[in-house]
PDB file of N, CA and C in Angstrom:
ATOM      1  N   UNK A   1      61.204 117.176 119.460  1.00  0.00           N
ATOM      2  CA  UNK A   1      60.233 118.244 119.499  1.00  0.00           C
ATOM      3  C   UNK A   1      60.281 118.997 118.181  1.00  0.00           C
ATOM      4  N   UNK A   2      59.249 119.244 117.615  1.00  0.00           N
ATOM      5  CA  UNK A   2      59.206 120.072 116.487  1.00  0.00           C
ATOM      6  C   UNK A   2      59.858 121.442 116.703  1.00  0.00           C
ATOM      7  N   UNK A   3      60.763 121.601 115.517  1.00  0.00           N
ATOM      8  CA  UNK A   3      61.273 123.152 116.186  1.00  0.00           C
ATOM      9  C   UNK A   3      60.157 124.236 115.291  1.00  0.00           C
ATOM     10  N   UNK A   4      60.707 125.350 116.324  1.00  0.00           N
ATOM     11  CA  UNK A   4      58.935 126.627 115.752  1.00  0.00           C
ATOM     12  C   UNK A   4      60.473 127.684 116.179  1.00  0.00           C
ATOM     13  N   UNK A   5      59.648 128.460 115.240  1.00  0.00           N
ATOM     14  CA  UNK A   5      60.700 130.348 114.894  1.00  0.00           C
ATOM     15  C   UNK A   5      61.205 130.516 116.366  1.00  0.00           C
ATOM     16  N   UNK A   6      61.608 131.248 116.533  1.00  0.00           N
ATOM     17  CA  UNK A   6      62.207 131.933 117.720  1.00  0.00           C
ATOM     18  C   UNK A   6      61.882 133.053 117.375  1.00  0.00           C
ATOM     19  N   UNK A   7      61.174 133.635 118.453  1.00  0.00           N
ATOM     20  CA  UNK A   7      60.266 135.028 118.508  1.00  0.00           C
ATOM     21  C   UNK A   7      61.154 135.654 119.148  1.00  0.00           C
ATOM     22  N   UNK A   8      61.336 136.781 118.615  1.00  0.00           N
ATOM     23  CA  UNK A   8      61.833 137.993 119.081  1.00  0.00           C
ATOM     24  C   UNK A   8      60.846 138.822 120.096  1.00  0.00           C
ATOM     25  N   UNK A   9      59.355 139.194 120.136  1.00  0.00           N
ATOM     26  CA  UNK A   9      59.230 139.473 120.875  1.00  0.00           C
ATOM     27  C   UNK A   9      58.231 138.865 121.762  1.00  0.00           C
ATOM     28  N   UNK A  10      58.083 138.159 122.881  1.00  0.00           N
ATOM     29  CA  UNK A  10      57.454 137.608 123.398  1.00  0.00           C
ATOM     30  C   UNK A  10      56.052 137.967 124.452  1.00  0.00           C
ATOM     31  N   UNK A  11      55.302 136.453 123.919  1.00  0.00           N
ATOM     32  CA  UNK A  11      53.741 136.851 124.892  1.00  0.00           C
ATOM     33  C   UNK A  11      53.754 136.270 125.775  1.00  0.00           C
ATOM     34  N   UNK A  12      53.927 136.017 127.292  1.00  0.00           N
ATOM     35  CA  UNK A  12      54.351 135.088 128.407  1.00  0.00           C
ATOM     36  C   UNK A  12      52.895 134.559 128.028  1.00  0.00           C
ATOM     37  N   UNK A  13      51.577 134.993 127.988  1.00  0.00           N
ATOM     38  CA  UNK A  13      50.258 134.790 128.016  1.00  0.00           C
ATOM     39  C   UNK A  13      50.396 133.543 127.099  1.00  0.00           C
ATOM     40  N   UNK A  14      51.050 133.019 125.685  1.00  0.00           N
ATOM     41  CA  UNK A  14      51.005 132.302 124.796  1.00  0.00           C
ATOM     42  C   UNK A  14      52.287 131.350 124.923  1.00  0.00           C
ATOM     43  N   UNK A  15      52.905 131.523 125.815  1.00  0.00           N
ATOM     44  CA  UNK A  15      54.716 130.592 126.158  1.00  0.00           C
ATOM     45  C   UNK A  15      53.843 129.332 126.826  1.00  0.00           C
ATOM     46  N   UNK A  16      54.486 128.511 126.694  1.00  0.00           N
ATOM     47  CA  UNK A  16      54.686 126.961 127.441  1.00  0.00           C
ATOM     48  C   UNK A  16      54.782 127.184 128.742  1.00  0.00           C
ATOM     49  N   UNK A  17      53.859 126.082 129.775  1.00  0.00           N
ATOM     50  CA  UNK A  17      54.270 126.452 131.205  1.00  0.00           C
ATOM     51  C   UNK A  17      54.259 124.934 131.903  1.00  0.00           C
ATOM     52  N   UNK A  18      55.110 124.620 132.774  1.00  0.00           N
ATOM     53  CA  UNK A  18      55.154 123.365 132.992  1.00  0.00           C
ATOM     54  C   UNK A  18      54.846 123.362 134.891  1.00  0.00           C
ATOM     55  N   UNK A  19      54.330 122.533 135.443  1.00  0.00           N
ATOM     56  CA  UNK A  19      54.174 122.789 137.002  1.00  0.00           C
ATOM     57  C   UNK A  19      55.450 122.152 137.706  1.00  0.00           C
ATOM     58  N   UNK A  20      56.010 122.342 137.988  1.00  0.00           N
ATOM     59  CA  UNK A  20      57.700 121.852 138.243  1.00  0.00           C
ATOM     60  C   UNK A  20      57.490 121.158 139.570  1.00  0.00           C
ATOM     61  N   UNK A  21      56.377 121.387 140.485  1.00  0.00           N
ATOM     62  CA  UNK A  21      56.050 121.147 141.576  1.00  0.00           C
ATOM     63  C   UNK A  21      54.804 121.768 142.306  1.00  0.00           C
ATOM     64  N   UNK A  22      53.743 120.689 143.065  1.00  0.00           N
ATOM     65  CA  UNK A  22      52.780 121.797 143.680  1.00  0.00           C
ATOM     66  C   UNK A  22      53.059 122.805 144.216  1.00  0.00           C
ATOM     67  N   UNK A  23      52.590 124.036 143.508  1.00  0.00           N
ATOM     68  CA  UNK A  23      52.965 125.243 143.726  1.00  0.00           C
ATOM     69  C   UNK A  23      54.162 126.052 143.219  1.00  0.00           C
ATOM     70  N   UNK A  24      54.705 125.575 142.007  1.00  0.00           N
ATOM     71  CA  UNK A  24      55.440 126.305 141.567  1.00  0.00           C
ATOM     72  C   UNK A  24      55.253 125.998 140.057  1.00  0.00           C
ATOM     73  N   UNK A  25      55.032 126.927 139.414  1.00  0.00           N
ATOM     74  CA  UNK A  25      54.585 126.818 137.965  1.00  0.00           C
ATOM     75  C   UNK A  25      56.038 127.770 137.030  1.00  0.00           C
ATOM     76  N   UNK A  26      56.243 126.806 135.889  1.00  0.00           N
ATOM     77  CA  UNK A  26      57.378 127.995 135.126  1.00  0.00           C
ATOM     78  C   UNK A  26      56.923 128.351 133.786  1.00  0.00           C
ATOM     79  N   UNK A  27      56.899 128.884 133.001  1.00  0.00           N
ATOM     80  CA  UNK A  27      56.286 129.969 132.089  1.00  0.00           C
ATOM     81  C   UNK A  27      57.913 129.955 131.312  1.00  0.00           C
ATOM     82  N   UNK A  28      58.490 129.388 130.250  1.00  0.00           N
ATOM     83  CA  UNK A  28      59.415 129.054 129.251  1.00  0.00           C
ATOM     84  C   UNK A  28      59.063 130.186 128.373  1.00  0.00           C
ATOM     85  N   UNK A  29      59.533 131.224 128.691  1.00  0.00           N
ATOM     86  CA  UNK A  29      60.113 132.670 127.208  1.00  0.00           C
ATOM     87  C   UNK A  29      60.763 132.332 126.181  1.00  0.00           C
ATOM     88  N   UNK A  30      62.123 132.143 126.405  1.00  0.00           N
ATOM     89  CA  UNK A  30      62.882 131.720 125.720  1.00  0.00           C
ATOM     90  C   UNK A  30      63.875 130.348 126.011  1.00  0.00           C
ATOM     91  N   UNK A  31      64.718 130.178 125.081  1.00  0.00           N
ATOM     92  CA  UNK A  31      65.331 129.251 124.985  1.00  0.00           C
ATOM     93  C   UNK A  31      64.940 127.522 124.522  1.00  0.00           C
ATOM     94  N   UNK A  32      63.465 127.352 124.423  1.00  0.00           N
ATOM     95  CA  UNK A  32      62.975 125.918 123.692  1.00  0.00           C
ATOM     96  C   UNK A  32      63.809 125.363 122.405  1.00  0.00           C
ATOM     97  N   UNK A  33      64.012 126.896 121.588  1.00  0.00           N
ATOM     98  CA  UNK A  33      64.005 126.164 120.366  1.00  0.00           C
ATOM     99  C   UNK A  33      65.588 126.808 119.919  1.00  0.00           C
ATOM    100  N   UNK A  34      66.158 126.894 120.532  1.00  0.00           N
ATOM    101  CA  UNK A  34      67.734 127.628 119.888  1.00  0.00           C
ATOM    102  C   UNK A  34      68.237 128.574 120.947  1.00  0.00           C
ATOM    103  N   UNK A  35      69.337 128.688 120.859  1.00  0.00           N
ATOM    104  CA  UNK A  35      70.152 129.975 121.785  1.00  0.00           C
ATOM    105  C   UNK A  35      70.664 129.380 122.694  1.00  0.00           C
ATOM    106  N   UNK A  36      71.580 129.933 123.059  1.00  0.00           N
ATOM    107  CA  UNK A  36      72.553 129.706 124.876  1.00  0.00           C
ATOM    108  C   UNK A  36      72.029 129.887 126.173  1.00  0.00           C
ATOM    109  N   UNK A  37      71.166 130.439 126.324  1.00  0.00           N
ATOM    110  CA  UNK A  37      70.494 131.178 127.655  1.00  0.00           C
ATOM    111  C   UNK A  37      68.984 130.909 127.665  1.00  0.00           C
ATOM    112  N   UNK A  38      68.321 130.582 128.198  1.00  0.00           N
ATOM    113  CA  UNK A  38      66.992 130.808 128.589  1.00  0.00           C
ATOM    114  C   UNK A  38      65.986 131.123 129.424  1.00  0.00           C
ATOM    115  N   UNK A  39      65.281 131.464 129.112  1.00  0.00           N
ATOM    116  CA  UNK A  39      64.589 133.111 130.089  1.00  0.00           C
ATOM    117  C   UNK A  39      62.907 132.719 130.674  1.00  0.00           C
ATOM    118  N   UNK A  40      62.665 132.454 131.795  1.00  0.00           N
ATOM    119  CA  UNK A  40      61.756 131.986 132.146  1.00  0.00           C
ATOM    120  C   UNK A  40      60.764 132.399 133.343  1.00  0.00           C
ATOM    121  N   UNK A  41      59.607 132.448 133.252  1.00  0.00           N
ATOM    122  CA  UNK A  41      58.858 133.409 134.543  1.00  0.00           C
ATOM    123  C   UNK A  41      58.793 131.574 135.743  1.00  0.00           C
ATOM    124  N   UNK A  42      59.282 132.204 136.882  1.00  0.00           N
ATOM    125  CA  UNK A  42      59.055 131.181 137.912  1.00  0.00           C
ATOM    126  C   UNK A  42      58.191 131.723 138.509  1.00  0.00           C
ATOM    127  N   UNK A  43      56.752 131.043 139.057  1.00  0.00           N
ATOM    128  CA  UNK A  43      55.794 131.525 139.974  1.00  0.00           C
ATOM    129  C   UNK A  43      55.060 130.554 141.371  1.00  0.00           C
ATOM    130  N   UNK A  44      56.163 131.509 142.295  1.00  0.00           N
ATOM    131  CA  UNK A  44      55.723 130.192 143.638  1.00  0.00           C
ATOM    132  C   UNK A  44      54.087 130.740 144.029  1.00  0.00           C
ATOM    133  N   UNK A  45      53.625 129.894 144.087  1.00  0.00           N
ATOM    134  CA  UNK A  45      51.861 130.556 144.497  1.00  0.00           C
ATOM    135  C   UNK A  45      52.084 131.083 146.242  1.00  0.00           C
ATOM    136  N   UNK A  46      51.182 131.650 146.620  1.00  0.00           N
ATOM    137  CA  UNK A  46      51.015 131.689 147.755  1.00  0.00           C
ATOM    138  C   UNK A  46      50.427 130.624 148.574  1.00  0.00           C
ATOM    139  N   UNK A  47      51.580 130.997 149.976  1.00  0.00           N
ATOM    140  CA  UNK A  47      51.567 129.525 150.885  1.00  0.00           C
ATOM    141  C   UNK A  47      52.374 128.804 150.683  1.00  0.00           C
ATOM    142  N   UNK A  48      52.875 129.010 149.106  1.00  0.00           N
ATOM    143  CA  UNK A  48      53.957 127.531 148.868  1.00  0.00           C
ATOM    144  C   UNK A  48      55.336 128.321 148.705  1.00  0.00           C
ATOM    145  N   UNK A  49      56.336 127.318 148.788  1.00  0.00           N
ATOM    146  CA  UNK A  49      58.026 127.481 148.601  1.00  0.00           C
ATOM    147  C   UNK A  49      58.707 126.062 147.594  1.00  0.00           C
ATOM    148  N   UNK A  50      59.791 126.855 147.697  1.00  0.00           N
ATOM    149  CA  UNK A  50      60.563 125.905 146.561  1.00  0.00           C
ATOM    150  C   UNK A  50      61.504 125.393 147.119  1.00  0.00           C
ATOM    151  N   UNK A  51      61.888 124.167 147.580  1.00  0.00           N
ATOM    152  CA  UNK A  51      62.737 123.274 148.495  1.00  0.00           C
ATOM    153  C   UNK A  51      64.389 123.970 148.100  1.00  0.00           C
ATOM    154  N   UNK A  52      64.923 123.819 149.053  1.00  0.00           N
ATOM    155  CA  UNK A  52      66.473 123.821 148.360  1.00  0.00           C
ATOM    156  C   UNK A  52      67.158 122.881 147.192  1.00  0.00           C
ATOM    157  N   UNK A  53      67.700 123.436 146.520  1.00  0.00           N
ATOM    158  CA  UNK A  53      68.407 122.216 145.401  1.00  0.00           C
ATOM    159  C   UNK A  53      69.511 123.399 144.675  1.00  0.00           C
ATOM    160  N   UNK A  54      70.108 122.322 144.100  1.00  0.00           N
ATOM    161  CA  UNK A  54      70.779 123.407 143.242  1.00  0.00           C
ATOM    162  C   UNK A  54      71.020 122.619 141.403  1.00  0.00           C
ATOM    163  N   UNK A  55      71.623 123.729 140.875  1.00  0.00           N
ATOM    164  CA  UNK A  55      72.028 123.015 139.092  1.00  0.00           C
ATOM    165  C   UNK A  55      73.057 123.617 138.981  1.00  0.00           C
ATOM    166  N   UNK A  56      73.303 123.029 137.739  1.00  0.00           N
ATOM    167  CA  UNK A  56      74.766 123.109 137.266  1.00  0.00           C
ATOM    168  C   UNK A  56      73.958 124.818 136.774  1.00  0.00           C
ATOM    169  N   UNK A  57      73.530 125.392 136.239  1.00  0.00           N
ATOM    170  CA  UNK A  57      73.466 126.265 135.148  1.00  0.00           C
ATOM    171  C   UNK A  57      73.250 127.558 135.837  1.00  0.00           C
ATOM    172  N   UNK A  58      74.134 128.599 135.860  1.00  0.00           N
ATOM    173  CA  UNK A  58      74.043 130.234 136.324  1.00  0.00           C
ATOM    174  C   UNK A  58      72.660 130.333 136.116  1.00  0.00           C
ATOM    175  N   UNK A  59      72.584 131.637 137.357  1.00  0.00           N
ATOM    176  CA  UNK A  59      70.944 131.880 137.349  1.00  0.00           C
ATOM    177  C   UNK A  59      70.812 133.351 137.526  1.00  0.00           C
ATOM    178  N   UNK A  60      70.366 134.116 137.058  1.00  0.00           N
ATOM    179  CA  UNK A  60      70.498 135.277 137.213  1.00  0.00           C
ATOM    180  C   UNK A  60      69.111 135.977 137.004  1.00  0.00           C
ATOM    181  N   UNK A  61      68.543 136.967 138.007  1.00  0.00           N
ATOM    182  CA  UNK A  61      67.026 137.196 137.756  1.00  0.00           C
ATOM    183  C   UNK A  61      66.439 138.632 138.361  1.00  0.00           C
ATOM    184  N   UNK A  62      65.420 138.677 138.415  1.00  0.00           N
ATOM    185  CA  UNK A  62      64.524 139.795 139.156  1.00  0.00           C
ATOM    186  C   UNK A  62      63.736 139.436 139.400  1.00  0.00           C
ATOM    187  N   UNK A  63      62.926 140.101 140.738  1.00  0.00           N
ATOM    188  CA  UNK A  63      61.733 139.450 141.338  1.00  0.00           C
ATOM    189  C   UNK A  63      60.300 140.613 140.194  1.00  0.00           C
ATOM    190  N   UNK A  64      59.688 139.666 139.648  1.00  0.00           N
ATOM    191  CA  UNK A  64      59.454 140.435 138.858  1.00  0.00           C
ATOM    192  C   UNK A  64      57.424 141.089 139.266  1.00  0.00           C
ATOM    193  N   UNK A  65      57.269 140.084 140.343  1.00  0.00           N
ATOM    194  CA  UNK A  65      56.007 140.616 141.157  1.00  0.00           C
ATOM    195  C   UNK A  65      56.129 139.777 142.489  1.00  0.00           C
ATOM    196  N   UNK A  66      55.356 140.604 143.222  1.00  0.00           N
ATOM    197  CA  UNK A  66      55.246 139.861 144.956  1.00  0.00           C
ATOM    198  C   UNK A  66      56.066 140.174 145.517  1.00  0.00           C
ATOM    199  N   UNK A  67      56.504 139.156 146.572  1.00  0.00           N
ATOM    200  CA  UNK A  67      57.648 139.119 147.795  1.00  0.00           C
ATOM    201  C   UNK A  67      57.320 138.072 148.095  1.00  0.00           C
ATOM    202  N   UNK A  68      59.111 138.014 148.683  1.00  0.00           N
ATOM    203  CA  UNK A  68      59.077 136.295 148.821  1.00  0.00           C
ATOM    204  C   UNK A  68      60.587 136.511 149.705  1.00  0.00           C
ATOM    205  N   UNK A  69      60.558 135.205 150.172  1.00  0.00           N
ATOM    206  CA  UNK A  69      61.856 134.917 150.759  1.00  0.00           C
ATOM    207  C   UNK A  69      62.463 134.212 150.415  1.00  0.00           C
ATOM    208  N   UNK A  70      64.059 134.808 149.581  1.00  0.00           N
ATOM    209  CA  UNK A  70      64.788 133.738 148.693  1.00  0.00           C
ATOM    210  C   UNK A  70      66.186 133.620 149.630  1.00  0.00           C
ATOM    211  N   UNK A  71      66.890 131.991 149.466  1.00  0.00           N
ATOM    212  CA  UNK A  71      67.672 131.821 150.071  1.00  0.00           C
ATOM    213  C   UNK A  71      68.542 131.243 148.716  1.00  0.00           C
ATOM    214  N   UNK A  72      69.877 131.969 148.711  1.00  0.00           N
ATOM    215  CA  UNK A  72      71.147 131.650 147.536  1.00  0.00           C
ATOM    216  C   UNK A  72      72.039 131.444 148.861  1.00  0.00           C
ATOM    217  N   UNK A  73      72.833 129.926 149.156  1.00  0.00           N
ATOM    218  CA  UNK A  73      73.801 129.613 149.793  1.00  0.00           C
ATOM    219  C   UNK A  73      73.217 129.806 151.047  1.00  0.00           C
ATOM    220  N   UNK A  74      74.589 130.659 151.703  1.00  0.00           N
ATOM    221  CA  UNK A  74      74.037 130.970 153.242  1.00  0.00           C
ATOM    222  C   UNK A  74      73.351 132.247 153.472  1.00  0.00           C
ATOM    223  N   UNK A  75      73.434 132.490 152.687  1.00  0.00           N
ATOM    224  CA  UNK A  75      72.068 134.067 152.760  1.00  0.00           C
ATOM    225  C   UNK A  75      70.925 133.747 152.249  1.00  0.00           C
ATOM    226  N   UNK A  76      70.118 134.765 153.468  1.00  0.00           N
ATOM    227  CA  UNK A  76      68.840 134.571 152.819  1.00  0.00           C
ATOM    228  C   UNK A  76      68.281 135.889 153.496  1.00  0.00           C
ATOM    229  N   UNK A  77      67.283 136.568 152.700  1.00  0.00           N
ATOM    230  CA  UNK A  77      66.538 138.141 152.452  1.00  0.00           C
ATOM    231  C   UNK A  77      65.042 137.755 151.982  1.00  0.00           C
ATOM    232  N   UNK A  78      64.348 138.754 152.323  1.00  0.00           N
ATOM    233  CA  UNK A  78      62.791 139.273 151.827  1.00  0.00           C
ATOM    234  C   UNK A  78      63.738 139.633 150.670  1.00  0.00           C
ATOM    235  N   UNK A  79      62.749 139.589 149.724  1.00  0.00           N
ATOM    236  CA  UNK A  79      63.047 140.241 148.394  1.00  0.00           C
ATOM    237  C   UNK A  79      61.673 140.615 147.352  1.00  0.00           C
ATOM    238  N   UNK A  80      61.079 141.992 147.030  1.00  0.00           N
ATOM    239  CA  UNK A  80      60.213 142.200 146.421  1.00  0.00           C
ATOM    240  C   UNK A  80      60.413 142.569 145.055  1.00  0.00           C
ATOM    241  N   UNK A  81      59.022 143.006 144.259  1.00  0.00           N
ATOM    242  CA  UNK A  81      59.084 143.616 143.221  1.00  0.00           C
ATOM    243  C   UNK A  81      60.166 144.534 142.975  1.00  0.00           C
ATOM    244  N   UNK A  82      61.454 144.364 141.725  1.00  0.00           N
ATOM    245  CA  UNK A  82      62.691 145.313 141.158  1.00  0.00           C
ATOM    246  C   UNK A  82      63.421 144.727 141.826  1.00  0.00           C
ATOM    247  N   UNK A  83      63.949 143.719 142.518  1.00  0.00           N
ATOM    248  CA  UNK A  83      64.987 143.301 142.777  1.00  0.00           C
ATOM    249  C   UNK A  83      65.654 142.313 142.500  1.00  0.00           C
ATOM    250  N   UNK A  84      66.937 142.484 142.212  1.00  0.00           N
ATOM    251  CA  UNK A  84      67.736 141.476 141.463  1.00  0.00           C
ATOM    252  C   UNK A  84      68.337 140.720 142.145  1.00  0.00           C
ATOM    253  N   UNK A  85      68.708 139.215 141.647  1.00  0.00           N
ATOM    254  CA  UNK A  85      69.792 138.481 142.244  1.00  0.00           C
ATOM    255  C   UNK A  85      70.346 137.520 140.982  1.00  0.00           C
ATOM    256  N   UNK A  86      71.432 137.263 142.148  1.00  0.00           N
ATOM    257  CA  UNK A  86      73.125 136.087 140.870  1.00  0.00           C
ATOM    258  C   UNK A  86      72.938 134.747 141.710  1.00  0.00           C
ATOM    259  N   UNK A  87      72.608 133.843 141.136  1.00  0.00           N
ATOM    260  CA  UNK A  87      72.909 132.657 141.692  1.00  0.00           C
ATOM    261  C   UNK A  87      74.063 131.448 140.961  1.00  0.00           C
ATOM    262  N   UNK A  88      74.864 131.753 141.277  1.00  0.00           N
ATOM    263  CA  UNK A  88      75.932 130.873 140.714  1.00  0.00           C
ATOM    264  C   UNK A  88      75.868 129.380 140.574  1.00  0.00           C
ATOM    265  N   UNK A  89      76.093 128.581 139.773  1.00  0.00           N
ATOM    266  CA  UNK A  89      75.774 127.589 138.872  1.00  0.00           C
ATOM    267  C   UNK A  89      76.046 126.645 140.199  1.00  0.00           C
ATOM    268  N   UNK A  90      75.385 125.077 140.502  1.00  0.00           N
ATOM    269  CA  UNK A  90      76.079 124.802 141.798  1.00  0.00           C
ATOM    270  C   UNK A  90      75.616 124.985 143.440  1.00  0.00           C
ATOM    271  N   UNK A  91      74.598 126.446 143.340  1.00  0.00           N
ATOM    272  CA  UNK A  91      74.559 126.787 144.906  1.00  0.00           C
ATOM    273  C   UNK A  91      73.471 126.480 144.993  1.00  0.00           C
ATOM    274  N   UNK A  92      73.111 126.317 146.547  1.00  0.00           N
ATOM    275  CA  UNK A  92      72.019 125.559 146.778  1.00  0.00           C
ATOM    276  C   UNK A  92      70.937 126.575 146.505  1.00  0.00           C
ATOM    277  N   UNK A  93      69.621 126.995 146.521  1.00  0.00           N
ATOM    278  CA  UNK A  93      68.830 128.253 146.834  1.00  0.00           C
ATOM    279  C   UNK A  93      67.486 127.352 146.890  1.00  0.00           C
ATOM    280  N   UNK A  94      66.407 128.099 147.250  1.00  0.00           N
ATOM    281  CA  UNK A  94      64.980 127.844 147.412  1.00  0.00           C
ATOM    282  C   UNK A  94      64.496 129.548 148.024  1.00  0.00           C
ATOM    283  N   UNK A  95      63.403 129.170 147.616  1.00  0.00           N
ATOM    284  CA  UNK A  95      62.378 130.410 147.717  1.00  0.00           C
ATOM    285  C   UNK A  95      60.909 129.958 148.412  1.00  0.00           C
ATOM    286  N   UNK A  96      60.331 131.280 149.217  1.00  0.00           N
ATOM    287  CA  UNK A  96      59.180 130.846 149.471  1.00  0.00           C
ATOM    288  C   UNK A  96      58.392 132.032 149.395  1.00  0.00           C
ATOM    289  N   UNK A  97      57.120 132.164 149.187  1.00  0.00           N
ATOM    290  CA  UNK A  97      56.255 133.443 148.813  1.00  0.00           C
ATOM    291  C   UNK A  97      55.499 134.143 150.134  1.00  0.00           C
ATOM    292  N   UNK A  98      55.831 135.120 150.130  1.00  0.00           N
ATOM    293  CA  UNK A  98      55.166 135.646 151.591  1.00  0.00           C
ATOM    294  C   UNK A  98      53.798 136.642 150.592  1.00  0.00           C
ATOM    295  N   UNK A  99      52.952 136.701 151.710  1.00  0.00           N
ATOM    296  CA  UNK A  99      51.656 137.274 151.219  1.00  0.00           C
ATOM    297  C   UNK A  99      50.657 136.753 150.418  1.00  0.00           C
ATOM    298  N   UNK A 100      49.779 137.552 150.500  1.00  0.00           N
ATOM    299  CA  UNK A 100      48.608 136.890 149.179  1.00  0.00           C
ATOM    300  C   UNK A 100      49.113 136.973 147.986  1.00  0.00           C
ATOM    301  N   UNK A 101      49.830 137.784 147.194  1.00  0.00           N
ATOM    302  CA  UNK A 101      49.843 137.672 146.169  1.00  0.00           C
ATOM    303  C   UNK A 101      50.919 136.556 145.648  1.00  0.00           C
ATOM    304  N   UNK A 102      51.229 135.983 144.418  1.00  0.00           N
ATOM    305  CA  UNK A 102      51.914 135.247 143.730  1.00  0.00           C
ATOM    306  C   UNK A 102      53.616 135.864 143.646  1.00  0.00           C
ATOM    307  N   UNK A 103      54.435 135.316 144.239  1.00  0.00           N
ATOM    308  CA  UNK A 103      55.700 135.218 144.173  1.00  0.00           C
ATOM    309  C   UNK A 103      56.391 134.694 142.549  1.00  0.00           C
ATOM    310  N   UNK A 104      56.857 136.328 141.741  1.00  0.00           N
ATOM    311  CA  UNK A 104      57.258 135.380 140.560  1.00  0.00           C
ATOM    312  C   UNK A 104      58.466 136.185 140.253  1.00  0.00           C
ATOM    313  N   UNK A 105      59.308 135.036 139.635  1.00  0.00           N
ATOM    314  CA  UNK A 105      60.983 135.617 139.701  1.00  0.00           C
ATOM    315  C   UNK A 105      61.313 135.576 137.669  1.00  0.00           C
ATOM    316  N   UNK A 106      61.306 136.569 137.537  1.00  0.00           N
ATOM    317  CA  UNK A 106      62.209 136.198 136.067  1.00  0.00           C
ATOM    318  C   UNK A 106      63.371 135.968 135.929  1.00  0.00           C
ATOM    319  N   UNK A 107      63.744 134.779 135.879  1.00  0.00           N
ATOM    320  CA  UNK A 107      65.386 134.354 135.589  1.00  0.00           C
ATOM    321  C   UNK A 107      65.820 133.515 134.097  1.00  0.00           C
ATOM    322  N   UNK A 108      67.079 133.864 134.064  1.00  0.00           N
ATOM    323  CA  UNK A 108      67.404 133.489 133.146  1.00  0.00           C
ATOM    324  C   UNK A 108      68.873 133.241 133.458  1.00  0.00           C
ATOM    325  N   UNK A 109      68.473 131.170 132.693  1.00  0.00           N
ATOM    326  CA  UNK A 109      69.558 130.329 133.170  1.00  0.00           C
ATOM    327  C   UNK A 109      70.686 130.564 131.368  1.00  0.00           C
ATOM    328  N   UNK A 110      71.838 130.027 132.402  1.00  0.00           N
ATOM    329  CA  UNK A 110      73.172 129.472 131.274  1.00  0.00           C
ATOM    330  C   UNK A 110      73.999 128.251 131.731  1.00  0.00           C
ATOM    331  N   UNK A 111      73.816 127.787 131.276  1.00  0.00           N
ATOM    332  CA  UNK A 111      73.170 127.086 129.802  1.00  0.00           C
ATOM    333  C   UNK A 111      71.766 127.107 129.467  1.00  0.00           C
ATOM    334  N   UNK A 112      71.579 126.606 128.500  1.00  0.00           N
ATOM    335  CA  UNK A 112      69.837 126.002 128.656  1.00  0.00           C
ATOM    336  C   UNK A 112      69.495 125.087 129.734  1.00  0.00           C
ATOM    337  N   UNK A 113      68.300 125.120 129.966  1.00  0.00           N
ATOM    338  CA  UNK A 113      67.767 124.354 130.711  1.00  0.00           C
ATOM    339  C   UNK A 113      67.444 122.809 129.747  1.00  0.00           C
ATOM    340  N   UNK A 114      67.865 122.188 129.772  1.00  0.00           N
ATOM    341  CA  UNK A 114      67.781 120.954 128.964  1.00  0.00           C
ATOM    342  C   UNK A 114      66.607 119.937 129.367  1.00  0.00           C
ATOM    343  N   UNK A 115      66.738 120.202 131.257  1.00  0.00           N
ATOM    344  CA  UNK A 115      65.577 119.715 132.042  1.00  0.00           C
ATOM    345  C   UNK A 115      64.816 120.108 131.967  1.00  0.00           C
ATOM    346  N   UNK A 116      63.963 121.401 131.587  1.00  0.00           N
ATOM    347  CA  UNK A 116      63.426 121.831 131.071  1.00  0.00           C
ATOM    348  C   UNK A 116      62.284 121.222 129.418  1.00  0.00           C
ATOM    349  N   UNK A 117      63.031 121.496 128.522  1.00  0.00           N
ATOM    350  CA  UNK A 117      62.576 121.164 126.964  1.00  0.00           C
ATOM    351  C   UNK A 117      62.354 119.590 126.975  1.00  0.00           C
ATOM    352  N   UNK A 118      62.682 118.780 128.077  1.00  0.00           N
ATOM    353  CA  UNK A 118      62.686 117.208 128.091  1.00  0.00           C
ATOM    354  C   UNK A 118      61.556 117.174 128.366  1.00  0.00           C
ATOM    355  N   UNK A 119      60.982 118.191 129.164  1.00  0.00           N
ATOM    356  CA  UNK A 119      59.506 117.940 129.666  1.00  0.00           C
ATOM    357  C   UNK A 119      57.946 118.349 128.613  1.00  0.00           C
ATOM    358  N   UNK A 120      58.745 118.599 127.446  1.00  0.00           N
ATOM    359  CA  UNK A 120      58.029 118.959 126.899  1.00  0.00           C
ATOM    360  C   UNK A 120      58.013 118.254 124.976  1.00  0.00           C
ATOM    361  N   UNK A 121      59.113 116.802 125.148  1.00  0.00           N
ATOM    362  CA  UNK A 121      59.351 115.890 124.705  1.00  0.00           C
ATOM    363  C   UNK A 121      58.049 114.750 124.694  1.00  0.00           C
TER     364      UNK A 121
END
């Protein structure tokens, strides 16, 4: 992949977005082109959810619009707009979007997402 600057301050409107699955679209901030961490808008549409799975790479985030129902391990909560969660590298989780509006989580993984930038190879 051609490497391009690393922007300091970012336009989600102008970032890379890949459909990871019907109904879940991700929006790549940071981390494509350099750095340890990368920072990414996840957006489950409404109606849809995100199966359980898990990765090697810490996940750490805020629900950054909507409500949705996220499951990390054996818990699972409603979780809306301002709320944070830790998902440890490994655990299973999935999410699903309650309401009309769009369920979207800003997280940001460690390591990079490698699965990620391949898709865009």
């Amino acid at each position: 992949m051609k490497q391009e600057k690393i922007e300091n301050f970012i336009n989600p409107a102008k970032s890379k977005k890949i459909i990871q699955l019907p109904g879940l679209e991700t929006t790549i901030l940071t981390g494509l082109y350099g750095g340890e961490m990368m920072m990414a808008l996840n957006t489950t549409l409404p109606g849809e959810f995100v199966p359980i799975h898990s990765h090697p790479h810490e996940q750490i985030g805020m629900v950054y619009s909507g409500k949705g129902l996220l499951r990390i391990g054996d818990e699972q909560r409603v979780v809306e707009k301002g709320d944070f969660f830790c998902i440890p590298a490994n655990t299973p989780h999935g999410d699903a979007c309650i309401g009309a509006e769009s369920f979207v989580m800003l997280d940001i993984f460690y390591p990079v997402r490698e699965d990620f930038i391949q898709k865009f190879n």
